[in-house]
Protein backbone atom coordinates (compact mmCIF):
# COMPACT_ATOMS: atom_id res chain seq x y z
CA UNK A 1 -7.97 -23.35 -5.08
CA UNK A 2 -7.85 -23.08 -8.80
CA UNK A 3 -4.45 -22.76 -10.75
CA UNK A 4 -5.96 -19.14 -11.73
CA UNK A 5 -7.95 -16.52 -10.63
CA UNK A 6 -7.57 -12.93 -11.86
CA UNK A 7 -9.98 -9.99 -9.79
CA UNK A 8 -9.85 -6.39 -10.81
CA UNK A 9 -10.32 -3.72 -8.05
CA UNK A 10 -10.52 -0.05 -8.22
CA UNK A 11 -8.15 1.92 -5.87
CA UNK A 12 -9.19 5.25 -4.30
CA UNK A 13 -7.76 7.11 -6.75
CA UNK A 14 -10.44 5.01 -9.06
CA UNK A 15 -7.52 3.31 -10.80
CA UNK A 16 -8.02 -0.12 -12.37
CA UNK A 17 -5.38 -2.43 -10.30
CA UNK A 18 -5.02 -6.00 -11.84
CA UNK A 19 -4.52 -8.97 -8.90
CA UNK A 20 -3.22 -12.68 -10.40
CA UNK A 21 -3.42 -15.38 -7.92
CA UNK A 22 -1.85 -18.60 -8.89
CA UNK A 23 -0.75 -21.82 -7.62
CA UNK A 24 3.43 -22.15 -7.64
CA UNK A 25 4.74 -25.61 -8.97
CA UNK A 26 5.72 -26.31 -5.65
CA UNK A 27 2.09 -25.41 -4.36
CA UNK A 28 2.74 -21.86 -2.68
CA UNK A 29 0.56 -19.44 -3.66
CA UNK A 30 1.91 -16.95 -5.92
CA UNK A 31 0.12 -13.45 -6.15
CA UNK A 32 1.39 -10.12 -8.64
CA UNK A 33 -0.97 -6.84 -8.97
CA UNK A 34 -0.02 -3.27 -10.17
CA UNK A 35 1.95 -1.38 -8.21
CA UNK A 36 -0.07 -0.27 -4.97
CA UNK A 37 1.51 1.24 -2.19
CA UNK A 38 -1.69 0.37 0.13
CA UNK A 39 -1.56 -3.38 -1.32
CA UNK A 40 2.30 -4.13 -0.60
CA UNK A 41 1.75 -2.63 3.05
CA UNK A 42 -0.98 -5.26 3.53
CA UNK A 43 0.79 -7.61 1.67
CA UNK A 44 3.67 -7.54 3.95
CA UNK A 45 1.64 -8.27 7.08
CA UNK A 46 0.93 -11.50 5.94
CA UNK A 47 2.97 -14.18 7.61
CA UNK A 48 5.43 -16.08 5.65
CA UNK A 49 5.46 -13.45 2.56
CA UNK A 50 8.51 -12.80 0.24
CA UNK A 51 9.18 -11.19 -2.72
CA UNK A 52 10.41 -12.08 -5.74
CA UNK A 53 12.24 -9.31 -7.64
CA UNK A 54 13.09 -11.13 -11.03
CA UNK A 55 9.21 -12.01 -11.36
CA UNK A 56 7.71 -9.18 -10.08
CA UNK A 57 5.47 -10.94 -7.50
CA UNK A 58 5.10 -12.08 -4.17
CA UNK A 59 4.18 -15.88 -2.82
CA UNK A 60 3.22 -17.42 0.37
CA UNK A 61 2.59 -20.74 1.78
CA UNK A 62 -0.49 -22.32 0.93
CA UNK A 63 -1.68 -22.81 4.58
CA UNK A 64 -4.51 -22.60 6.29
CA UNK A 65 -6.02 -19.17 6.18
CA UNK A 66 -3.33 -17.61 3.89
CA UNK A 67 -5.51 -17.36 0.84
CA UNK A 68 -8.46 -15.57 2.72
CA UNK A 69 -6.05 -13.29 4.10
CA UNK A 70 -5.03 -12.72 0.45
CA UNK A 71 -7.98 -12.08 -0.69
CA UNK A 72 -9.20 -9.46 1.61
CA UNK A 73 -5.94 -7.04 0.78
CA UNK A 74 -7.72 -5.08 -2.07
């Protein structure tokens, strides 16, 4: 995985949402996007998720299959 990928995606209300995956220090995966209701439901069915209130985003363990599950939220 590369240290940074950035997607856009439209919503169904046809607003722009922003999605930045990175790569933590320690090697989780570290993932932030506008606000979405729909994404932080999806979000939270992914095993091993947590949130990170002071900076705004959400990380994961970089295992097998988390990333593709990830990526198919939007």
């Amino acid at each position: 995985m590369d240290n940074f990928i950035m997607n856009k995606h439209y919503d169904k209300n046809r607003q722009a949402s922003e999605i930045s995956i990175k790569k933590g220090e320690s090697g989780e995966i570290m993932v932030s996007f506008t606000y979405n209701p729909d994404f932080v439901q999806r979000v939270k069915t992914i095993k091993g998720h947590r949130w990170h209130s002071d900076g705004k985003y959400w990380s994961f363990p970089n295992t097998n299959g988390t990333l593709e599950k990830i990526l198919k939220v939007p």
